[in-house]
Structure formats: structure tokens, C-alpha cells
Protein backbone atom coordinates (compact mmCIF):
# COMPACT_ATOMS: atom_id res chain seq x y z
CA UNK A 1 28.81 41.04 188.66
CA UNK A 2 26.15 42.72 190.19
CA UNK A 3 22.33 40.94 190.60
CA UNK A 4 19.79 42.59 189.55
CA UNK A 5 18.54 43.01 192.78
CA UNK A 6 21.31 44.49 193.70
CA UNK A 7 21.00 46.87 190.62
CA UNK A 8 17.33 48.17 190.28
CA UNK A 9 16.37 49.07 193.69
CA UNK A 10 19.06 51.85 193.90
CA UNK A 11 18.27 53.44 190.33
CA UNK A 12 15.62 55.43 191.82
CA UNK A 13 17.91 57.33 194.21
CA UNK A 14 20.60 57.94 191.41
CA UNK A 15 18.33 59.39 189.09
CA UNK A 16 16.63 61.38 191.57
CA UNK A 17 20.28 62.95 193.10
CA UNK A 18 21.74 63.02 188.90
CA UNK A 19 18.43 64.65 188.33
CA UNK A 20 19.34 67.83 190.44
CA UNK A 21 21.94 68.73 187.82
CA UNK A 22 19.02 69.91 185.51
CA UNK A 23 17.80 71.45 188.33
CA UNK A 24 20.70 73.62 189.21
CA UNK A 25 22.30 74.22 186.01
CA UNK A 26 19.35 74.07 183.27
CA UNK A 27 16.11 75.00 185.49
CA UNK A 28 18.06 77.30 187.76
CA UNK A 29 15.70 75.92 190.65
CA UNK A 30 17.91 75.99 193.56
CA UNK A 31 15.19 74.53 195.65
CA UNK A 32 14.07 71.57 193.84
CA UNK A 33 17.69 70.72 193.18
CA UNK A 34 17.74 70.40 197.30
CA UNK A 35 14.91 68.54 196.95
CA UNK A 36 15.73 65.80 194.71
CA UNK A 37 19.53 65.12 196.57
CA UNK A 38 17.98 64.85 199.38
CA UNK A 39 15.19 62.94 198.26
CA UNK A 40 17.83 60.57 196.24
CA UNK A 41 19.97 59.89 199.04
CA UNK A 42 17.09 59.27 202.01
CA UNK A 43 15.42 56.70 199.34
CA UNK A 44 18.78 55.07 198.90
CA UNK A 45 19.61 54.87 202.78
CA UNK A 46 15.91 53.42 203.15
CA UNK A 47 16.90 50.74 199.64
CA UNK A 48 20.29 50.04 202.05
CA UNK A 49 18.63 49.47 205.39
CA UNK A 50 15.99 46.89 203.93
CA UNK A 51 18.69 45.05 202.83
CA UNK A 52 20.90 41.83 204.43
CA UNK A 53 23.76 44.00 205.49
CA UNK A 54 27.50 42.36 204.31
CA UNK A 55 29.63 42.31 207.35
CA UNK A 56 33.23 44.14 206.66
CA UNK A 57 35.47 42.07 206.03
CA UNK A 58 39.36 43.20 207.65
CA UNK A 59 42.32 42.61 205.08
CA UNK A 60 45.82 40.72 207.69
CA UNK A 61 49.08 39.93 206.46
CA UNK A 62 50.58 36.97 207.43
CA UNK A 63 51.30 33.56 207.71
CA UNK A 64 49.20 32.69 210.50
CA UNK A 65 45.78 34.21 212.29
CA UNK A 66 46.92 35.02 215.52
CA UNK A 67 49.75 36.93 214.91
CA UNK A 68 48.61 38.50 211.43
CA UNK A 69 48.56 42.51 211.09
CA UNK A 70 45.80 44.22 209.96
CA UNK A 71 46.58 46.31 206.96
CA UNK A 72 42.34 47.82 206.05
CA UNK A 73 39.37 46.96 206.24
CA UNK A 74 37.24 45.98 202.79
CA UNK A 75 33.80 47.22 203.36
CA UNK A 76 30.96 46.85 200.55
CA UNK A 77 30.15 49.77 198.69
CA UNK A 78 27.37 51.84 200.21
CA UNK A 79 25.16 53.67 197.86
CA UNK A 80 24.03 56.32 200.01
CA UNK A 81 27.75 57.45 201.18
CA UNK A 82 28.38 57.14 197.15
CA UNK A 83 25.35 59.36 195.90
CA UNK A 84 26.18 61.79 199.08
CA UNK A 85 29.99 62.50 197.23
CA UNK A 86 28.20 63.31 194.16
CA UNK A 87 25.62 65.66 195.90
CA UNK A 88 28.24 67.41 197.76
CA UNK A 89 30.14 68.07 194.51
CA UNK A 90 27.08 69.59 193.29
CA UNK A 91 26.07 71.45 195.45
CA UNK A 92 29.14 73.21 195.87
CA UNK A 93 29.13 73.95 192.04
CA UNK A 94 25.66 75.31 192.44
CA UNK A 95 26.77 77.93 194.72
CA UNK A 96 28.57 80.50 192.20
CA UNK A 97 26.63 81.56 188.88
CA UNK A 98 28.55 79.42 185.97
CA UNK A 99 28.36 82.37 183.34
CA UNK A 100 31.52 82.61 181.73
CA UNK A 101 33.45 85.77 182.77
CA UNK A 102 37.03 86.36 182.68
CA UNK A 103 37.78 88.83 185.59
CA UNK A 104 40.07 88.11 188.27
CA UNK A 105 36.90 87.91 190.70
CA UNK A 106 35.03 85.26 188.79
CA UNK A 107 38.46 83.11 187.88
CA UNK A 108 38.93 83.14 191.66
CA UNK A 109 35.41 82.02 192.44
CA UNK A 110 35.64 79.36 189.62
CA UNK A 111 38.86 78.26 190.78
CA UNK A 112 37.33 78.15 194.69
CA UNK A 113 33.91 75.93 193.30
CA UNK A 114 35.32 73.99 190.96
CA UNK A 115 38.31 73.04 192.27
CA UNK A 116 36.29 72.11 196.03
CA UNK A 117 33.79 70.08 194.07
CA UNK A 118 36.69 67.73 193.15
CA UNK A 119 38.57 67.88 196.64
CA UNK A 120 36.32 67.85 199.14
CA UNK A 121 34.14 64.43 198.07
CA UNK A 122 37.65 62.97 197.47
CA UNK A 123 39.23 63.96 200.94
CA UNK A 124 35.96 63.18 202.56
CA UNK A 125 35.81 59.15 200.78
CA UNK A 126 39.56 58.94 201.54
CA UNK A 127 39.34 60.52 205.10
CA UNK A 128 36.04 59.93 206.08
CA UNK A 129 34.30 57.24 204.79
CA UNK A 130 37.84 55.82 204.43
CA UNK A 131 37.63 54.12 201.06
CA UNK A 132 39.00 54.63 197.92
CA UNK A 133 36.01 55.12 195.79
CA UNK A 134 37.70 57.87 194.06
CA UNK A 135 40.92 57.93 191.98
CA UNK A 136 42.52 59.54 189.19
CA UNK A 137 44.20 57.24 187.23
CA UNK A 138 46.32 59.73 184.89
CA UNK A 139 48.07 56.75 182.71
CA UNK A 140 46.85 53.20 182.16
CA UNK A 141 50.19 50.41 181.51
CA UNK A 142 48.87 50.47 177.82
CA UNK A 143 50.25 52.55 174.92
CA UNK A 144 47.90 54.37 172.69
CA UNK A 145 47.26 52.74 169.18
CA UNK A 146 45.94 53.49 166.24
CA UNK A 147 42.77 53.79 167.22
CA UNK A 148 43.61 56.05 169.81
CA UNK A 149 45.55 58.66 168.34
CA UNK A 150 42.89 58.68 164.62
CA UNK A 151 40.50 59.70 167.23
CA UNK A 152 42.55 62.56 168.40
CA UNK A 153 42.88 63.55 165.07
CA UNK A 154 39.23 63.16 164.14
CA UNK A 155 38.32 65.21 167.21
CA UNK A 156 40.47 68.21 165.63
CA UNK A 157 38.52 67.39 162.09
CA UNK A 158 35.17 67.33 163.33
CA UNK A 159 35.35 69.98 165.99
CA UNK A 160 36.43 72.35 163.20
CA UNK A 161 33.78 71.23 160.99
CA UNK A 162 30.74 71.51 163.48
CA UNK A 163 31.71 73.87 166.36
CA UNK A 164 32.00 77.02 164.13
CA UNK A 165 28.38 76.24 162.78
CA UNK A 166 27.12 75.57 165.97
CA UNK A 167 28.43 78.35 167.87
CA UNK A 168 28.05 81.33 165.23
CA UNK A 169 24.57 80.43 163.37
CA UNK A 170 22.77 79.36 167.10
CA UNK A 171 24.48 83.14 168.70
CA UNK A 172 25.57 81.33 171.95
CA UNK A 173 28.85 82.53 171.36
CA UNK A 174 27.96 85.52 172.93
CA UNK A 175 27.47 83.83 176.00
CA UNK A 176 31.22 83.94 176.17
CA UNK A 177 32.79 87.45 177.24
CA UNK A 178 33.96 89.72 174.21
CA UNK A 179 37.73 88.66 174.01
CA UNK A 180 39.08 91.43 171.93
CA UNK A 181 42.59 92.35 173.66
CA UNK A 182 45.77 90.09 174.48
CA UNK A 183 45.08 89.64 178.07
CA UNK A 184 41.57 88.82 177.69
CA UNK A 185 42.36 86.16 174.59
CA UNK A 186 45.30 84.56 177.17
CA UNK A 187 42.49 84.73 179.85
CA UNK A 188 39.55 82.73 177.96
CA UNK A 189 42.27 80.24 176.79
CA UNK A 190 43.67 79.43 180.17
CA UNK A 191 39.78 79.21 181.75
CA UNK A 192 38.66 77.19 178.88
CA UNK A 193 41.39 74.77 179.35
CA UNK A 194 41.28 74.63 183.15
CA UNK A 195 37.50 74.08 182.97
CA UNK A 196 38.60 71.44 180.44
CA UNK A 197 40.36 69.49 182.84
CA UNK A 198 38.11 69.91 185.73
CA UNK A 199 34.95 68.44 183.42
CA UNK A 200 37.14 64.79 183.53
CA UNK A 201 38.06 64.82 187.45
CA UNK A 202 34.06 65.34 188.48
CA UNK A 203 32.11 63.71 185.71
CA UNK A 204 34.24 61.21 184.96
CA UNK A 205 36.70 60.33 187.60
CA UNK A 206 34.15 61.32 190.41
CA UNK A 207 30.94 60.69 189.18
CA UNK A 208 31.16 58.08 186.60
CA UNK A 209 33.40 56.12 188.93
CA UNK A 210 31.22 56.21 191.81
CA UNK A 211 28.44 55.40 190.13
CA UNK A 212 30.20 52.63 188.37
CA UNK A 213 30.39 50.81 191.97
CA UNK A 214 26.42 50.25 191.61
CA UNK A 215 25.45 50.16 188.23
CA UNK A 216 25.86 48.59 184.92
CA UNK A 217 28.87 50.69 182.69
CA UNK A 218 25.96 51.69 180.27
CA UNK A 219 23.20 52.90 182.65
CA UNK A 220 26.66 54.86 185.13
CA UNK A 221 27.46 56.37 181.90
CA UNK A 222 23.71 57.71 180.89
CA UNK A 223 23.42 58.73 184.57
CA UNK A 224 26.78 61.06 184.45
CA UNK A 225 25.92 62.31 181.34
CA UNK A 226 22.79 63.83 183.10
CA UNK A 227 24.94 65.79 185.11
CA UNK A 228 27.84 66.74 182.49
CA UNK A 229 25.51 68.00 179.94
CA UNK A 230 23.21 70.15 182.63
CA UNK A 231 26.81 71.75 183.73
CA UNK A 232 27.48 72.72 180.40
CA UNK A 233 24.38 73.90 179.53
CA UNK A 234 24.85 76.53 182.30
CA UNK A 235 28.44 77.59 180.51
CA UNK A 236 27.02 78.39 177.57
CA UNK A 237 26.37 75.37 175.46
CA UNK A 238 22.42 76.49 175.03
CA UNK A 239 20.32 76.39 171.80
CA UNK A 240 20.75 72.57 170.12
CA UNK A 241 23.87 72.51 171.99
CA UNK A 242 22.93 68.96 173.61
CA UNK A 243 23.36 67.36 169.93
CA UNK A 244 26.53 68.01 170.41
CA UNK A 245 27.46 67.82 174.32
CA UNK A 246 25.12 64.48 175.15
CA UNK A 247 27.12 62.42 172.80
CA UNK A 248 30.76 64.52 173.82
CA UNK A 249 29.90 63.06 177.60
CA UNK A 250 28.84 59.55 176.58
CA UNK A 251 31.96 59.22 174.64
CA UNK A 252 34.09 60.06 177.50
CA UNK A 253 32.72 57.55 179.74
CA UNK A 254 33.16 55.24 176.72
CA UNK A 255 36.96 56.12 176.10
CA UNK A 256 37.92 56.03 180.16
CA UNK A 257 36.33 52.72 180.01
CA UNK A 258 38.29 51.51 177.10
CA UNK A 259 41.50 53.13 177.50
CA UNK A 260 41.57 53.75 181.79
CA UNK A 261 43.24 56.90 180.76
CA UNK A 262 42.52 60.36 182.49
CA UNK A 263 45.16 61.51 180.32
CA UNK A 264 43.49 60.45 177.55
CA UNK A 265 40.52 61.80 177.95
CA UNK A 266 41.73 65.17 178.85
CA UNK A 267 43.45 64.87 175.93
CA UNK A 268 41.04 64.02 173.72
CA UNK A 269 38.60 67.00 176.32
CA UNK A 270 41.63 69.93 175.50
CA UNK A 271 41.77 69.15 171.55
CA UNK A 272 38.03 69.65 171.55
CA UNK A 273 38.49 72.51 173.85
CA UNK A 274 41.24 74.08 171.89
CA UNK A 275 38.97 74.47 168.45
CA UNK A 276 36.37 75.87 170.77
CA UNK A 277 38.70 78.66 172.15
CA UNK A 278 39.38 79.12 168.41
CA UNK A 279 35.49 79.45 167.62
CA UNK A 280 34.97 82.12 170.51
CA UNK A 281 38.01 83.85 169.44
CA UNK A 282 37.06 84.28 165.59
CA UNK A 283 33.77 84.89 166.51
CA UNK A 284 34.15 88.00 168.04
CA UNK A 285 36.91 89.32 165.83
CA UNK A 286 35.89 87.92 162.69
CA UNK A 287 39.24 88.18 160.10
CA UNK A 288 41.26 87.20 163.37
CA UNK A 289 41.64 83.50 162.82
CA UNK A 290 40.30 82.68 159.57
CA UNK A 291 40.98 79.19 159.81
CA UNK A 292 36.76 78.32 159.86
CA UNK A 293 34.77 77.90 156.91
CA UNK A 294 32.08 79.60 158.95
């Protein structure tokens, strides 16, 4: 378990770097965004350096000392290399405009940013800092229950209850592209999902998880929220959408602690994508799906 003096020093520097999300994706502030990552991660290699260093300790097989083989070294987590993954996958989100659009240009450049936010801190902890800080655990050993699969179904229940309301009666639908032909309706579905998808690899599976190596679950969870709910803010979800998206992300943290699913929570992430894709789609040719009470 961590100490607390282990714990509080380094909040300062998380905040600061998970506070650049509002600053990219809410503000639109490129600048101070630069300012704060920067700011986070030279306050938390100052936090590390006043510290009593932990020596690395090297992982042998075998049966005596002398002749054992050295599989890997296990070194202590290191908050700075840690916050640095989750600045780089920011601020190669930051560099493309996150308006939805459906054109073969911006599906490319989404597919470019999004997809590089995820690889590149993952290749650089594996290949670089030569950890494992980040995984993507797609099954746990445990099958779903009950519990699991009511909340799939409640997801489909409420999502149709509250995402038509929200979406038509705010207007932020039409921060979503007119989707009024075949191709275009095949288009928004496939980017919704993928975008789906990608929202559990980087908030959860990247940022949660690194973040987890520092902090209490509770305060990792608040602190990736930060940066889930700015992203989505940019895509569209404006108005009182944070009602809705702040609990969404703290739930998903909740579940992939609970369940140690990715494919659960991109389950439960599609289901609640799926009614969405449903919303944008009636909502732009009303009569088309009239499966909403709205």
C-alpha cells in the first residue's frame, strides 16, 4: 500500500499534467496546455529527486547465486516517466481539431492521432523505459454475472431514456455531421464505434493504469476522468453534457476495477455508443428511427 508520503507529494504534478486536458480540449489554449505538462512533469522529477531513491532490484532464476540467469530487472515506478506517457498521449491528440467529420481526410487523421496516442506511450514504456506499465487486459479468468450483464442491459435502458433528451433539446447534435445518405450513416457508425474503443485503451488502460501505480483507485479515477470528459467535450458532448459524461468516465474506472475486463468495458462503452449513433441518426432525419420518445 502506498504511504502517504509516498502519495501527496506527487498529486501536484498529476493534476497539473491531467489539467492540460481542459486546456486542449475545453479551453482550446494550446499554450497553457504546454504549460501545465511541462510544469506537471518538472515538479514531479523535482518530488522524485528529493526523495531516498529505491535501488533496482534484478529478477535470476535459479537454484543458486552464482550461476543464476537474469531474466529483468524490477525497478520502482517513477512518476515522472509515468505522467510523461500520459503527456505524450495528449499531446499527440491535441494536434488534429477533434470536430466530428466523416470524410476520408479527417477519418485518416483520426485514425493517425488517435491510434499514435495509444501506441507510441505503450512502445515507448515497453521499449524505452522498459516496463510494463501499460497493458490491455481484454478478458479477466472470471465470467460475467448477473450483475454484469443487468448493467449491460440497463446501459441500453437508460441511454435510450436520457441521450435523446440530451442530445435533441441541448442542439449539440448538430455538432455531429448531417448523416442523411447510406455511406455517410455506415461512416458515423463505424467512427463512433472506433472512437468507442479507443476512449478505453487511453483513459482507461493508459491513463487510469498509470496513474493507478501512484495513487489511491479513487483519487486515479477522479484524475482520468479530468482528461476523458475534456476529450469529449471537444467531440461534441457540450451544453450539460458533463452530467452525463463525468459520471460515464467514473463508472468505467469503477467497472475495470471490478471486473479487470477491457472487454467489458468496451462493451458496456459500444452499447452506450450504439444508442448514441441511434440519437445522431434520428436526429437529423427525424421519422428515420422512431424508436425515441424524443
Amino acid at each position: 500500500m502506498r504511504s502517504d508520503a509516498a502519495v501527496w507529494p506527487g498529486i501536484a504534478p498529476a493534476v497539473s499534467v491531467c489539467l492540460a486536458a481542459p486546456a486542449f480540449f475545453v479551453l482550446e489554449t494550446p499554450w497553457l496546455g504546454w504549460v501545465l505538462l511541462a510544469l506537471g512533469i518538472l515538479s514531479a522529477w523535482l518530488v522524485e529527486r528529493s526523495r531516498l531513491r529505491v535501488p533496482d532490484r534484478v529478477v535470476s532464476v535459479g537454484s543458486r547465486r552464482e550461476s543464476a540467469r537474469v531474466i529483468g530487472v524490477r525497478r520502482e515506478p517513477s512518476l515522472t516517466r509515468d505522467l510523461s506517457l500520459i503527456a505524450l498521449g495528449m499531446l499527440i491528440v491535441s494536434v488534429i481539431p477533434l470536430a466530428a467529420e466523416l470524410d476520408n481526410l479527417a477519418m485518416l487523421r483520426f485514425t493517425l492521432a488517435l491510434g499514435g496516442a495509444v501506441a507510441v506511450p505503450y512502445l515507448v514504456s515497453r521499449f524505452v523505459f522498459r516496463d510494463r506499465a501499460i497493458s490491455f487486459p481484454w478478458r479477466s479468468s472470471r465470467r460475467w454475472g448477473r450483475l454484469q450483464w443487468g448493467w449491460l442491459v440497463a446501459v441500453l435502458v437508460l441511454g435510450w431514456l436520457i441521450l435523446p433528451f440530451y442530445f435533441i433539446t441541448s442542439g449539440v447534435y448538430q455538432n455531429w455531421p448531417v448523416v442523411d445518405t447510406p455511406d455517410l450513416i455506415a461512416r458515423l457508425f463505424v467512427g463512433v464505434g472506433a472512437v468507442g474503443i479507443w476512449d478505453e485503451l487511453f483513459f482507461i488502460c493508459t491513463v487510469f493504469a498509470l496513474l493507478r501505480r501512484h495513487f489511491p483507485d479513487a483519487l486515479a479515477n477522479v484524475l482520468q476522468a479530468i482528461v476523458f470528459v475534456s476529450f469529449l467535450w471537444e467531440l461534441g458532448y457540450r451544453a450539460w453534457g458533463p452530467v452525463l459524461t463525468i459520471p460515464f468516465a467514473l463508472l468505467q474506472g469503477f467497472i475495470f476495477l471490478r471486473t479487470h475486463s477491457l472487454a467489458y468495458v468496451v462493451t458496456v462503452h459500444l452499447l452506450f455508443d450504439a444508442v448514441v449513433f441511434g440519437v445522431l441518426v434520428h436526429a437529423h432525419n427525424p421519422g428515420l428511427l422512431p424508436i425515441f420518445l424524443v
